[in-house]
PDB file of N, CA and C in Angstrom:
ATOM      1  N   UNK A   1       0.622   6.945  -8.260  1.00  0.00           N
ATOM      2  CA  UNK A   1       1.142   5.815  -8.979  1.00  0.00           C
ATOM      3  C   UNK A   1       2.394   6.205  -9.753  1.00  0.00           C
ATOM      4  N   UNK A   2       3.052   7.197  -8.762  1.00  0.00           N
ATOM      5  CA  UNK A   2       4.521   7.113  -9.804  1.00  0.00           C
ATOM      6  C   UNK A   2       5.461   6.257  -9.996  1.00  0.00           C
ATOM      7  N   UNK A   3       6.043   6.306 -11.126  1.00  0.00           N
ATOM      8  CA  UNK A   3       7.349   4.776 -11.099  1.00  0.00           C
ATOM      9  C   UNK A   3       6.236   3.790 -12.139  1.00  0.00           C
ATOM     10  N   UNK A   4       5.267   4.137 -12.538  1.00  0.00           N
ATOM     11  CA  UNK A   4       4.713   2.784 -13.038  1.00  0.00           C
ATOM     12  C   UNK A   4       4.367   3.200 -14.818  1.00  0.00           C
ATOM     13  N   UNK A   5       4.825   2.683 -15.532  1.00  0.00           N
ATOM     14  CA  UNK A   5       4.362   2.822 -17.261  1.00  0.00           C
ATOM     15  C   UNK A   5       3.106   2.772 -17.262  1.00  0.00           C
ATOM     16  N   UNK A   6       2.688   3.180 -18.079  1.00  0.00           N
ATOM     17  CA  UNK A   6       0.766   3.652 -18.905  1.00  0.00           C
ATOM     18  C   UNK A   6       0.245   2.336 -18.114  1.00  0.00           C
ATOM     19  N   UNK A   7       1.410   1.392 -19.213  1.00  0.00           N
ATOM     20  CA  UNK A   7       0.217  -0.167 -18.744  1.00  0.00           C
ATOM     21  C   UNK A   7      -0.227  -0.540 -17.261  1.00  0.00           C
ATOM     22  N   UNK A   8       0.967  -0.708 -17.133  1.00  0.00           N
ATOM     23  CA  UNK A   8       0.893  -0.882 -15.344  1.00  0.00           C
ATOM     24  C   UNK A   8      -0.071  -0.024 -14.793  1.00  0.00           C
ATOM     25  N   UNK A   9      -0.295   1.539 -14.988  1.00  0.00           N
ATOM     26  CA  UNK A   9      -1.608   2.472 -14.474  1.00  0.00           C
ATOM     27  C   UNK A   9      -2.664   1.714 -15.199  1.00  0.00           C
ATOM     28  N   UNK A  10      -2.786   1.190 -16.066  1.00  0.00           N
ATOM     29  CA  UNK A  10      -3.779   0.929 -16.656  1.00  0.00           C
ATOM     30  C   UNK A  10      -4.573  -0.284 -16.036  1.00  0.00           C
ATOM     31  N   UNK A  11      -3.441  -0.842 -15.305  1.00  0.00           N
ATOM     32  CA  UNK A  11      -4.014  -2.322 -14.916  1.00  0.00           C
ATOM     33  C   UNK A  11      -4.352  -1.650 -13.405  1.00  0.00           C
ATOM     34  N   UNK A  12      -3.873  -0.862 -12.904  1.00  0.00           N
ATOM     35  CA  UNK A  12      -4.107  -1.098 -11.813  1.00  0.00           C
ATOM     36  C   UNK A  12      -5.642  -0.690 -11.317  1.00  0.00           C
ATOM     37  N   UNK A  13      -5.962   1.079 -12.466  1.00  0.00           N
ATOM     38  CA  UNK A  13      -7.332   1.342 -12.253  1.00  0.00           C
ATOM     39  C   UNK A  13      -7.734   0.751 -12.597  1.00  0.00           C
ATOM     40  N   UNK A  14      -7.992  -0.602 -13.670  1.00  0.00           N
ATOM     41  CA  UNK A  14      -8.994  -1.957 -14.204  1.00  0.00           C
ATOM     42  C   UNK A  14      -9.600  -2.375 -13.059  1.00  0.00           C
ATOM     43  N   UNK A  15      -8.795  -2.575 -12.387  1.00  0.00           N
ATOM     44  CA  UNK A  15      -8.911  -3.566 -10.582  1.00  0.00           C
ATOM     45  C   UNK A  15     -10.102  -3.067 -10.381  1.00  0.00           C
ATOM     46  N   UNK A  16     -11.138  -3.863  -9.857  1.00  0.00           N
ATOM     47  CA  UNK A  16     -12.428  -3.320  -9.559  1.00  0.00           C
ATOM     48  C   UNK A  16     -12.300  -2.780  -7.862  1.00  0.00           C
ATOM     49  N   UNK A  17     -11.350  -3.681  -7.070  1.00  0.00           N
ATOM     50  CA  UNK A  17     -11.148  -3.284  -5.776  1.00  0.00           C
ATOM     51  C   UNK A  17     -10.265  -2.136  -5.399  1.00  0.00           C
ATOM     52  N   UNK A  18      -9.642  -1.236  -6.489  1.00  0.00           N
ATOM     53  CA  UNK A  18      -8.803  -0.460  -6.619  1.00  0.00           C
ATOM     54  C   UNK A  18      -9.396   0.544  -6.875  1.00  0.00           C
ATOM     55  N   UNK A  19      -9.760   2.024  -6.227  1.00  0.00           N
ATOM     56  CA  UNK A  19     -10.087   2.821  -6.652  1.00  0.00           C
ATOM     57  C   UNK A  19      -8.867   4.199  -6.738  1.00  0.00           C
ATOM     58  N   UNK A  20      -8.146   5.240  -7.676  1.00  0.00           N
ATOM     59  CA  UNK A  20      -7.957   6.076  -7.445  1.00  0.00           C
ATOM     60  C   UNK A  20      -8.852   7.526  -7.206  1.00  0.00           C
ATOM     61  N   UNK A  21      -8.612   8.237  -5.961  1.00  0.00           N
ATOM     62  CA  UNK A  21      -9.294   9.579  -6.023  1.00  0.00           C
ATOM     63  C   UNK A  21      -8.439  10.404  -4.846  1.00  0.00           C
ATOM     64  N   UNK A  22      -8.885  11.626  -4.692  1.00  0.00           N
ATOM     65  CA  UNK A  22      -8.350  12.467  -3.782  1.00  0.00           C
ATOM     66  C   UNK A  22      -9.167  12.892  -2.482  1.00  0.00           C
ATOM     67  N   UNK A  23      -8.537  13.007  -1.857  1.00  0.00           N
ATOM     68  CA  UNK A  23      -9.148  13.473  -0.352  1.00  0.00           C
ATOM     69  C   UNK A  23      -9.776  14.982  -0.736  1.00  0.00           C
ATOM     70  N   UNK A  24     -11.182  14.651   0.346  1.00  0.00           N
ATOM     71  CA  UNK A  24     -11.988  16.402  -0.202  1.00  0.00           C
ATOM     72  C   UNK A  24     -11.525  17.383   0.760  1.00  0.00           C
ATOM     73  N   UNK A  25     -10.890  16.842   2.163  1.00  0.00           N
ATOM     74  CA  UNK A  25     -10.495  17.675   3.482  1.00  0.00           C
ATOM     75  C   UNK A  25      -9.033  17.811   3.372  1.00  0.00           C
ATOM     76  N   UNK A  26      -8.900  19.056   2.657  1.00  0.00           N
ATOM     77  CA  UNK A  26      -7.473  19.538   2.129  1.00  0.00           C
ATOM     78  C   UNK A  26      -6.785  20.328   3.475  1.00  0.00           C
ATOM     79  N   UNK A  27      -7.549  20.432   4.616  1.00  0.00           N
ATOM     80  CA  UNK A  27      -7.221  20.925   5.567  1.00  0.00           C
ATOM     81  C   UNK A  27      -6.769  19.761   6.400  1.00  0.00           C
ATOM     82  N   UNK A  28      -7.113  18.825   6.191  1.00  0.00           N
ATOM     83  CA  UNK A  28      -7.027  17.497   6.794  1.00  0.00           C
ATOM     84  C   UNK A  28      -4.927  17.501   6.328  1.00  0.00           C
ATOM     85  N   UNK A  29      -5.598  17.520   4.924  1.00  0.00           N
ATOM     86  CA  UNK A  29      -4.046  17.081   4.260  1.00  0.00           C
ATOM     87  C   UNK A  29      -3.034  18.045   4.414  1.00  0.00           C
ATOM     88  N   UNK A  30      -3.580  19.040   4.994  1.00  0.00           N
ATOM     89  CA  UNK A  30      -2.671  20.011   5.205  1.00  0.00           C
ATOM     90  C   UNK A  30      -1.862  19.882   6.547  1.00  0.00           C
ATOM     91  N   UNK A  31      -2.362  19.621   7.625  1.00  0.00           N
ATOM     92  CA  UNK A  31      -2.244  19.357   8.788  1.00  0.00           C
ATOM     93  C   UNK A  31      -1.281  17.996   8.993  1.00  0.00           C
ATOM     94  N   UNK A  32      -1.714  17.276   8.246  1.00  0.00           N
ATOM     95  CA  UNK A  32      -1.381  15.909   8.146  1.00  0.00           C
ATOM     96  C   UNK A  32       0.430  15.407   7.289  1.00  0.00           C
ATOM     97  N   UNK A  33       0.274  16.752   6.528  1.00  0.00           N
ATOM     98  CA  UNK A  33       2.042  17.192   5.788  1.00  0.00           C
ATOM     99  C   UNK A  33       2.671  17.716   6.652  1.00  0.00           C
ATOM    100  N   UNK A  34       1.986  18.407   7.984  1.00  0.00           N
ATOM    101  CA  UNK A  34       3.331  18.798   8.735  1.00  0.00           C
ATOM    102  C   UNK A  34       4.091  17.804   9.282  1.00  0.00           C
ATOM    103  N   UNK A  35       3.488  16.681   9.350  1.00  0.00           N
ATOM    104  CA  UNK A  35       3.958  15.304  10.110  1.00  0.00           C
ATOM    105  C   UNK A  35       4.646  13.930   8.990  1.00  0.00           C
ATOM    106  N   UNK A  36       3.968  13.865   7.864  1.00  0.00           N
ATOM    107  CA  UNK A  36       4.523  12.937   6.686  1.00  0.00           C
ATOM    108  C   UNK A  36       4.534  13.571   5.612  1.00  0.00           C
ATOM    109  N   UNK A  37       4.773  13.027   4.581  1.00  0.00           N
ATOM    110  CA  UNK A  37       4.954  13.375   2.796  1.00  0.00           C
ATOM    111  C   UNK A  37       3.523  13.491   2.688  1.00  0.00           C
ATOM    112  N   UNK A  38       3.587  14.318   1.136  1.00  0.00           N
ATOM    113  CA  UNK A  38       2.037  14.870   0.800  1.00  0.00           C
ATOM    114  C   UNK A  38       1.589  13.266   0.628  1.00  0.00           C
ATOM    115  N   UNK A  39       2.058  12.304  -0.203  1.00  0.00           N
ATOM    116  CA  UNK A  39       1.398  10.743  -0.190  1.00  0.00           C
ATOM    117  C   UNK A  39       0.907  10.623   0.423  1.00  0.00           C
ATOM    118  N   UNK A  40       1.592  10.372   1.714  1.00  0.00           N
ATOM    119  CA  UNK A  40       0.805   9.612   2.977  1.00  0.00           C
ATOM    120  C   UNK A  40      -0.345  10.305   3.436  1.00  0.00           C
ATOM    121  N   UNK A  41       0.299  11.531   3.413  1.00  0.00           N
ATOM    122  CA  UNK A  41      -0.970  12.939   4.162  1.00  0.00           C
ATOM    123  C   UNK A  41      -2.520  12.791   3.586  1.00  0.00           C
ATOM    124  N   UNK A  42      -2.243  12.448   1.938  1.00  0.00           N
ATOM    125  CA  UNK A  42      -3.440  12.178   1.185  1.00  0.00           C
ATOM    126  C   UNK A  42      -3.999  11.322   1.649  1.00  0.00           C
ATOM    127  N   UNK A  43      -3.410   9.938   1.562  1.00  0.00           N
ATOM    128  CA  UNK A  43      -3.338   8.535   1.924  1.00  0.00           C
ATOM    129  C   UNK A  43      -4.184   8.163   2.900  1.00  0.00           C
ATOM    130  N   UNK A  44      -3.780   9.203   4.208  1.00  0.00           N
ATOM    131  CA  UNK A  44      -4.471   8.713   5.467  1.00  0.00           C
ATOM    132  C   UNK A  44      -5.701   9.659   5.244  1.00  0.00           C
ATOM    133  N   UNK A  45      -5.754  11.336   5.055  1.00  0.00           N
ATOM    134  CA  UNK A  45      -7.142  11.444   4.808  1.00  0.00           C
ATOM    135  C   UNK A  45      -8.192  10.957   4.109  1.00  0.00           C
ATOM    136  N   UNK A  46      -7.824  10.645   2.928  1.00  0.00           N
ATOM    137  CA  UNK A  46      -8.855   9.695   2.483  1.00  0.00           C
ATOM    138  C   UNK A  46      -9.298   8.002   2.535  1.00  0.00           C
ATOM    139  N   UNK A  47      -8.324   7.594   3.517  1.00  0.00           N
ATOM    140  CA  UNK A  47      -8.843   6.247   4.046  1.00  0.00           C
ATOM    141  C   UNK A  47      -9.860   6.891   4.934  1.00  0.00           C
ATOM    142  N   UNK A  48      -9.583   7.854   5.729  1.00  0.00           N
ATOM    143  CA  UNK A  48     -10.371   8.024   6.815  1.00  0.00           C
ATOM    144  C   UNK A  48     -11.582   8.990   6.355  1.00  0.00           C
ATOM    145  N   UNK A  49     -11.809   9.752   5.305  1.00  0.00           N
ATOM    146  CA  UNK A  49     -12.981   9.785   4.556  1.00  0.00           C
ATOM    147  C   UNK A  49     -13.706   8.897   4.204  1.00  0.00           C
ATOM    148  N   UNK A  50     -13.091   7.689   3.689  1.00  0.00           N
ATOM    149  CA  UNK A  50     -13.790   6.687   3.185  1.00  0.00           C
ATOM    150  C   UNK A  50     -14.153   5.247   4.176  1.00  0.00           C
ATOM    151  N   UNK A  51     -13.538   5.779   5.377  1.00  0.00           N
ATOM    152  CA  UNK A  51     -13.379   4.709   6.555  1.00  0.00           C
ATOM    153  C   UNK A  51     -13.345   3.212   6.021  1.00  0.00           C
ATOM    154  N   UNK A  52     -12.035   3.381   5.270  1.00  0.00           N
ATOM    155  CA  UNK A  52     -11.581   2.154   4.744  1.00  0.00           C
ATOM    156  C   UNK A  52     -10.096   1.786   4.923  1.00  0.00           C
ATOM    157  N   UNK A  53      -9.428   0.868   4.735  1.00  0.00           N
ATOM    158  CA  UNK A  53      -8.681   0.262   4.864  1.00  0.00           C
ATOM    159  C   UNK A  53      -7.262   0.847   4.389  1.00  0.00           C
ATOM    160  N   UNK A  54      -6.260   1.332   4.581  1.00  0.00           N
ATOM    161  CA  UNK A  54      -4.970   2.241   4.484  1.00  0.00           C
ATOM    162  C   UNK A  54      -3.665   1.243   4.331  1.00  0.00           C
ATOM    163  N   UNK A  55      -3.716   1.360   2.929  1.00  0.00           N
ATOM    164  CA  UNK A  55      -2.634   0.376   2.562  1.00  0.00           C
ATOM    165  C   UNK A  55      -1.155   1.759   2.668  1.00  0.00           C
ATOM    166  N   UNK A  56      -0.496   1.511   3.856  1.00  0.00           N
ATOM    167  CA  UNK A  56       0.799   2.366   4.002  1.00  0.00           C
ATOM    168  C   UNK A  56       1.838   1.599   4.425  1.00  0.00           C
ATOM    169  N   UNK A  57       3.097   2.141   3.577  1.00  0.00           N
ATOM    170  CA  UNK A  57       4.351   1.187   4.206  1.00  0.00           C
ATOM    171  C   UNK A  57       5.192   2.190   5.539  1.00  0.00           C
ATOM    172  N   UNK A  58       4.828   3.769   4.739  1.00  0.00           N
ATOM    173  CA  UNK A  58       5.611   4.305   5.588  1.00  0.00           C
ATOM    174  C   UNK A  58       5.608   4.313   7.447  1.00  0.00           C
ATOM    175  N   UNK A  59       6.942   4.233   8.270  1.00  0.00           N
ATOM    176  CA  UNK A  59       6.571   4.275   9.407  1.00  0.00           C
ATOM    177  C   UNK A  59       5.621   5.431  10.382  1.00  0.00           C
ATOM    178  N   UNK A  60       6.677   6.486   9.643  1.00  0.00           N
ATOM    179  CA  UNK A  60       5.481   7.505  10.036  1.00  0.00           C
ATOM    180  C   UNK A  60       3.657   7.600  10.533  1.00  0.00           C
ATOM    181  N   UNK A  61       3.665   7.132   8.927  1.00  0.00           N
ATOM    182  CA  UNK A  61       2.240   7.598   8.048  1.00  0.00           C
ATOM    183  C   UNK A  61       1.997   5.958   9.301  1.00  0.00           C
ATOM    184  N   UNK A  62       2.543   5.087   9.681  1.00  0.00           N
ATOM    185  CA  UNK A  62       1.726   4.011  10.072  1.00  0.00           C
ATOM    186  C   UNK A  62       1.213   4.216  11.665  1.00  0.00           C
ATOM    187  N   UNK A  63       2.423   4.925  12.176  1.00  0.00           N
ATOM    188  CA  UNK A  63       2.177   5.475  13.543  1.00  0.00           C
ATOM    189  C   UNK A  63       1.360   6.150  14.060  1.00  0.00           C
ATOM    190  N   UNK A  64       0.528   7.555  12.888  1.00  0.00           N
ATOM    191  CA  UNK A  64       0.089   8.375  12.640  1.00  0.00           C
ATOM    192  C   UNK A  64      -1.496   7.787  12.705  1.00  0.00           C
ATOM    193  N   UNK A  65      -1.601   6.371  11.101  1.00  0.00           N
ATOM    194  CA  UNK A  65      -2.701   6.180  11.596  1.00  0.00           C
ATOM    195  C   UNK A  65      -3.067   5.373  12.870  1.00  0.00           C
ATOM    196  N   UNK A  66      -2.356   4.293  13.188  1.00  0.00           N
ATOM    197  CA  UNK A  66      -2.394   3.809  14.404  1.00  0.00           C
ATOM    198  C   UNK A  66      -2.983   4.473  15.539  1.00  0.00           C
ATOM    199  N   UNK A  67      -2.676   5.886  15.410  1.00  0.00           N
ATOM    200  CA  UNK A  67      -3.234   6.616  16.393  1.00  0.00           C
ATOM    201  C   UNK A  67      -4.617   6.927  16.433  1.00  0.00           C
ATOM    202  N   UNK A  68      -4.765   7.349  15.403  1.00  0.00           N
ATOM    203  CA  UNK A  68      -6.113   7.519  14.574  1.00  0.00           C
ATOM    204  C   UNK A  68      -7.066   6.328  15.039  1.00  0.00           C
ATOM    205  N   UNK A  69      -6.824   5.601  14.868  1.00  0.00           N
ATOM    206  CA  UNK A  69      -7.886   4.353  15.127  1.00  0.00           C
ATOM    207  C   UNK A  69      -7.748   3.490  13.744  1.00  0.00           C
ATOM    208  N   UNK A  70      -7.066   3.620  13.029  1.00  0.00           N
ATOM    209  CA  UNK A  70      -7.357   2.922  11.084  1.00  0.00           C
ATOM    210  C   UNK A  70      -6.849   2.087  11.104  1.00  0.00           C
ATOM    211  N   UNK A  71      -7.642   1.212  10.418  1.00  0.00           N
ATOM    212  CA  UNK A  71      -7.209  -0.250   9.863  1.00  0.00           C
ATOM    213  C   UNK A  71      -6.014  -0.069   9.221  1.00  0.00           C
ATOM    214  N   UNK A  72      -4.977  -0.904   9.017  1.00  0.00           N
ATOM    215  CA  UNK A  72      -3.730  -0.438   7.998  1.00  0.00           C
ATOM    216  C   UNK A  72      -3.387  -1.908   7.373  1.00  0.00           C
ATOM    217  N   UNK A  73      -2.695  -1.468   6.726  1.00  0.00           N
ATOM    218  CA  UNK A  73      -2.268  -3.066   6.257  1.00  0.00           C
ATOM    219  C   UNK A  73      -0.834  -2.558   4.803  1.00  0.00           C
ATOM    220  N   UNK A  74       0.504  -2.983   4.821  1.00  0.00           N
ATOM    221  CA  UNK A  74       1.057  -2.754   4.477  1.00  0.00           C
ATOM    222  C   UNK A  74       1.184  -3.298   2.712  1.00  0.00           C
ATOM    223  N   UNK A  75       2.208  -3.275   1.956  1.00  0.00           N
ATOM    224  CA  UNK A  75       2.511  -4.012   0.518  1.00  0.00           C
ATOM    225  C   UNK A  75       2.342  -4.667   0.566  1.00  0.00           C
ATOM    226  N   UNK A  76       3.631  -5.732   1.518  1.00  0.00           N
ATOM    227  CA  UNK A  76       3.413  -7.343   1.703  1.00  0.00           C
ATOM    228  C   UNK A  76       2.589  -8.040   2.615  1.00  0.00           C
ATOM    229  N   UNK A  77       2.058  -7.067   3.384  1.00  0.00           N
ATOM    230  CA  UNK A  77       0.676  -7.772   4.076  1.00  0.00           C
ATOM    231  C   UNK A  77      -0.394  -7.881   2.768  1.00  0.00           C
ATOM    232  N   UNK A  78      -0.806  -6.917   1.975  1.00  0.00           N
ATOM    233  CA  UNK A  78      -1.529  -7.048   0.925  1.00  0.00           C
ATOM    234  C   UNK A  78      -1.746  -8.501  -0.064  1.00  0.00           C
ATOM    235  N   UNK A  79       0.064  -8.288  -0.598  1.00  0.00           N
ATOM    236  CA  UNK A  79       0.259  -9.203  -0.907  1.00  0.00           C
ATOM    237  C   UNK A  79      -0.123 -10.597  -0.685  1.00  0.00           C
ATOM    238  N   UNK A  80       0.333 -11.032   0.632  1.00  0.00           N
ATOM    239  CA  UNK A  80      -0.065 -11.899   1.208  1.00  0.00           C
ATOM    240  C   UNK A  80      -1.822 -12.245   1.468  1.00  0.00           C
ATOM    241  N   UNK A  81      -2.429 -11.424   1.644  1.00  0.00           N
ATOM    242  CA  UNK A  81      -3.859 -11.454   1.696  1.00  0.00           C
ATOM    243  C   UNK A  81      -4.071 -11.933   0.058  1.00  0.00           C
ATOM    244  N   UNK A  82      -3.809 -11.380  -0.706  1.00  0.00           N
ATOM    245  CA  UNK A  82      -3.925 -11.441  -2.214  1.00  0.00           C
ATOM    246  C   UNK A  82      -3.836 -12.970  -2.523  1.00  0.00           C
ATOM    247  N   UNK A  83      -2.475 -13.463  -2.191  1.00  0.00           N
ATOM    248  CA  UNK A  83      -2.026 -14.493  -2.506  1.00  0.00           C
ATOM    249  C   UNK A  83      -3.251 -15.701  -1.316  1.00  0.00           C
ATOM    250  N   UNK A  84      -3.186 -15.682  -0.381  1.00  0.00           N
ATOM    251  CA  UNK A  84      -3.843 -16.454   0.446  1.00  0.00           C
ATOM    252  C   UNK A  84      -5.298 -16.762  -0.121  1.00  0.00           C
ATOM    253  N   UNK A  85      -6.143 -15.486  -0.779  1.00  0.00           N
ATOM    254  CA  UNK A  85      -7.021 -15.887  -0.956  1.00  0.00           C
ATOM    255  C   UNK A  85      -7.322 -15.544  -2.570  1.00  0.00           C
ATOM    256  N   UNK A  86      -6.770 -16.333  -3.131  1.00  0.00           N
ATOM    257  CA  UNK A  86      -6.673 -16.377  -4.171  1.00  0.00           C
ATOM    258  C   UNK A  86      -6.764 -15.483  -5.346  1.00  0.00           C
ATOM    259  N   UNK A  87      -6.304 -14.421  -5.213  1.00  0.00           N
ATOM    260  CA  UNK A  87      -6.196 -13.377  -5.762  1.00  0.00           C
ATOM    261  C   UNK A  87      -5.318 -13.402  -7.298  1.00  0.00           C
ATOM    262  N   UNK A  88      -4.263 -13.612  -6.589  1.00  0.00           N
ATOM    263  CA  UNK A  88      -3.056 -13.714  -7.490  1.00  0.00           C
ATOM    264  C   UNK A  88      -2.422 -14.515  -7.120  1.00  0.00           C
ATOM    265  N   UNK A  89      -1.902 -15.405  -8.446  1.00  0.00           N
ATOM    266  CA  UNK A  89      -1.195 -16.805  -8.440  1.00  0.00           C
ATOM    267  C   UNK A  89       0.554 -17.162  -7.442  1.00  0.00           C
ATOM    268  N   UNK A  90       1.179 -15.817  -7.749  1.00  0.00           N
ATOM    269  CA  UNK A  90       2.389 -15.760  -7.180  1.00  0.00           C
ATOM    270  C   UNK A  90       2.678 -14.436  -6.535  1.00  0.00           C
ATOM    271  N   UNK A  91       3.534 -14.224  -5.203  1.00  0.00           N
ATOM    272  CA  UNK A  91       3.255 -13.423  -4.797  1.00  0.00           C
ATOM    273  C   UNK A  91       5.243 -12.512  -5.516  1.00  0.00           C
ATOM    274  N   UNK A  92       6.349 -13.680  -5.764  1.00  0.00           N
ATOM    275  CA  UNK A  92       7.579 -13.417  -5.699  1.00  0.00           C
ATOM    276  C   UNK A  92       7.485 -12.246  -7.366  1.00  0.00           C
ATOM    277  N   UNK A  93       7.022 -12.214  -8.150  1.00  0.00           N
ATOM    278  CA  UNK A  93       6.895 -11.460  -9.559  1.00  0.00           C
ATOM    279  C   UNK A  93       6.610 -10.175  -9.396  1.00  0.00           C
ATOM    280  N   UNK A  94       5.176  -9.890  -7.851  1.00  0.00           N
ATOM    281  CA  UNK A  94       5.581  -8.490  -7.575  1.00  0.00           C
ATOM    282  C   UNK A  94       6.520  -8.133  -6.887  1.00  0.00           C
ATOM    283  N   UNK A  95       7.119  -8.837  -6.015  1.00  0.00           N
ATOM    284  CA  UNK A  95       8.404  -8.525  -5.114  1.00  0.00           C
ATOM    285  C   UNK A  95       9.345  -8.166  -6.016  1.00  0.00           C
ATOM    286  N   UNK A  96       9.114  -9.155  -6.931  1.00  0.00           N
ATOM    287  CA  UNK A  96      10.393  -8.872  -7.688  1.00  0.00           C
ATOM    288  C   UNK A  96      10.382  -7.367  -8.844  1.00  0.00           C
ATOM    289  N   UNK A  97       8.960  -7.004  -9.235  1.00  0.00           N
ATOM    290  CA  UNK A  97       8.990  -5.777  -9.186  1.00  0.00           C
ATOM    291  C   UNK A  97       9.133  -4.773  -8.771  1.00  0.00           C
ATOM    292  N   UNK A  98       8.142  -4.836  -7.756  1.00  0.00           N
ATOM    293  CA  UNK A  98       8.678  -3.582  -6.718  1.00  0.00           C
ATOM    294  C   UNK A  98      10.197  -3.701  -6.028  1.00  0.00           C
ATOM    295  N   UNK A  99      10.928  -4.589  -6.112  1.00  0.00           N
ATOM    296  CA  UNK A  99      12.217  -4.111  -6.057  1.00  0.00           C
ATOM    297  C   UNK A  99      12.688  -3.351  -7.269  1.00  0.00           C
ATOM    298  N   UNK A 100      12.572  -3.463  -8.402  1.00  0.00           N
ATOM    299  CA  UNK A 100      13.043  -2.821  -9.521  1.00  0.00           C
ATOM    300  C   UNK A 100      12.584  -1.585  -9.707  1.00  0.00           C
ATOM    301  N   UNK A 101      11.118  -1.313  -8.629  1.00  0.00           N
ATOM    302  CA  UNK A 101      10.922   0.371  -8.611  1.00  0.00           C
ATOM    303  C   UNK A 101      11.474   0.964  -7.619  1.00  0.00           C
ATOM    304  N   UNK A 102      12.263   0.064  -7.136  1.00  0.00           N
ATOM    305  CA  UNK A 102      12.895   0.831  -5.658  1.00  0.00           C
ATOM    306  C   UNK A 102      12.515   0.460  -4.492  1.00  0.00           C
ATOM    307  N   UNK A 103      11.945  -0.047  -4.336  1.00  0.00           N
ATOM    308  CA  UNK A 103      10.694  -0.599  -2.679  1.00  0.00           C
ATOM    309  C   UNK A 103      12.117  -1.683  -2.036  1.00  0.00           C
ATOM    310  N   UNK A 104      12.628  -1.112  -1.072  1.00  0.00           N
ATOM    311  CA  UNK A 104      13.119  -1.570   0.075  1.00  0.00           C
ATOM    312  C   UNK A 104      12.444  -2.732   0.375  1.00  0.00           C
ATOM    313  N   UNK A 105      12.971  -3.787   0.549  1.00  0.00           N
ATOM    314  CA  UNK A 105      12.434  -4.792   1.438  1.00  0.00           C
ATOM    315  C   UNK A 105      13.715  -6.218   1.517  1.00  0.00           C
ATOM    316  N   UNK A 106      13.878  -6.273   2.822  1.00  0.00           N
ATOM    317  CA  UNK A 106      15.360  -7.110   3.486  1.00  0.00           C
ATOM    318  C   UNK A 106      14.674  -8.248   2.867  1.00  0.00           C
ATOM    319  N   UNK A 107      15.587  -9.279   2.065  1.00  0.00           N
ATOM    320  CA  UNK A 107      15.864 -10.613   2.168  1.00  0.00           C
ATOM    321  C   UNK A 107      14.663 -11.504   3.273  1.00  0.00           C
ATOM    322  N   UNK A 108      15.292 -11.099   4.701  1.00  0.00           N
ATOM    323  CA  UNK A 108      14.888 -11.738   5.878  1.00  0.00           C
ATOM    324  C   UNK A 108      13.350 -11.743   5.550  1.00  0.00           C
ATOM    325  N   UNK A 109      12.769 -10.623   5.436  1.00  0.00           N
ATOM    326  CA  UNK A 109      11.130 -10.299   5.379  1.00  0.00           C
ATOM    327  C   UNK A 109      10.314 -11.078   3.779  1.00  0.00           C
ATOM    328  N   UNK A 110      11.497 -11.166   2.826  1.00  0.00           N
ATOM    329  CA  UNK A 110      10.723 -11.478   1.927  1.00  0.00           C
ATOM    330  C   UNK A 110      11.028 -12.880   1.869  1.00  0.00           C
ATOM    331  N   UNK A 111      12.060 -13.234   2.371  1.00  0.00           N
ATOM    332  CA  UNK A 111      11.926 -15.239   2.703  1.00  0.00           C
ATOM    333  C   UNK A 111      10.697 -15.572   3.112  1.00  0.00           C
ATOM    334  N   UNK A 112      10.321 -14.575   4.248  1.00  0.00           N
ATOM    335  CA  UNK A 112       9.234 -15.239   5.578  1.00  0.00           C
ATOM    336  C   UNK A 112       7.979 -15.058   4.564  1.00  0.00           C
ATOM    337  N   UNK A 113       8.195 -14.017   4.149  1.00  0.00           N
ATOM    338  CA  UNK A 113       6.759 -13.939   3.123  1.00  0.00           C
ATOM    339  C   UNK A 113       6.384 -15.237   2.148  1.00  0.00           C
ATOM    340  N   UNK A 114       7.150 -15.258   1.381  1.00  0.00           N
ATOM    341  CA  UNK A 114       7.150 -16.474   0.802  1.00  0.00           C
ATOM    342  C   UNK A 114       6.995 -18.013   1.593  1.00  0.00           C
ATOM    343  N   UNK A 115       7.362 -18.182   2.495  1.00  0.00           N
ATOM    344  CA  UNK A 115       7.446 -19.413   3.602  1.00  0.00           C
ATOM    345  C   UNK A 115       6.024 -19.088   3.283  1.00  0.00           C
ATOM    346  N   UNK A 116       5.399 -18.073   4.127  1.00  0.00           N
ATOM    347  CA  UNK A 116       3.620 -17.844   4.484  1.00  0.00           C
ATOM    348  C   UNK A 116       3.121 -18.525   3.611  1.00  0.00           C
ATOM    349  N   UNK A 117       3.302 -17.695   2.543  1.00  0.00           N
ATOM    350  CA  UNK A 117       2.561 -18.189   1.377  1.00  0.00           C
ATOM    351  C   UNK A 117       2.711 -19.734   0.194  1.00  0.00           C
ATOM    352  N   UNK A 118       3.775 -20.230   0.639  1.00  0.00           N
ATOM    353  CA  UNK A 118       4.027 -21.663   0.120  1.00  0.00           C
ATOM    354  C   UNK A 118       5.058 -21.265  -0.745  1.00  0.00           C
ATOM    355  N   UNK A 119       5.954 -20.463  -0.834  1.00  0.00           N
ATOM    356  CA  UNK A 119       6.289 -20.238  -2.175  1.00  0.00           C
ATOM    357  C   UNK A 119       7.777 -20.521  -2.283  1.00  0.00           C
ATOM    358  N   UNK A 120       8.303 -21.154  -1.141  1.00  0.00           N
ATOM    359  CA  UNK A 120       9.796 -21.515  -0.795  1.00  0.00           C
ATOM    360  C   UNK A 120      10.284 -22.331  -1.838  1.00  0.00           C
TER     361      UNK A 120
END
């Protein structure tokens, strides 16, 4: 959770659907850094410890699990799930954050997002 103030960590471990922890197969993660960043490397071993769901943007890390067999699902796919089912009221306030932490994302992709979600 780097890039984010106390509060923001604070809210995010609150999330009951949010868990932070670390992968126990460091050999996993080891193997797994020769190919992506230590993030992702973590990222995908412990989705696949926990045979759960792998929220990754990177292409790499997405190819990687793809191969694997793992469910994936990206930011703004999240998002969108979030927003669809009633999660959270607006989806444009995190966009508009995570642009201010740096998170890449074209115009083109975040129109369509918004279209999805009603938010034009």
């Amino acid at each position: 959770m780097q890039g984010l103030s106390v509060k923001e960590k604070e809210y995010f471990r609150g999330l009951s659907f949010i868990s932070v922890e670390e992968p126990h197969d460091k050999i996993l993660v080891l193997v797994l850094k020769t190919l992506v960043d230590e993030g992702e490397a973590e990222a995908i071993a412990l989705a696949l410890e926990k045979n759960s769901l792998l929220i990754i943007d990177d292409l790499k890390g997405r190819k990687i699990a793809r191969r694997l067999g793992m469910e994936i699902i990206g930011t703004l796919g999240l998002l969108k799930v979030m927003k669809l089912k009633g999660m959270i009221k607006r989806v444009r306030p995190f966009i508009e954050k995570l642009r201010e932490k740096g998170f890449c994302i074209s115009d083109d992709l975040v129109n369509k997002l918004l279209s999805d979600v009603g938010e034009t």
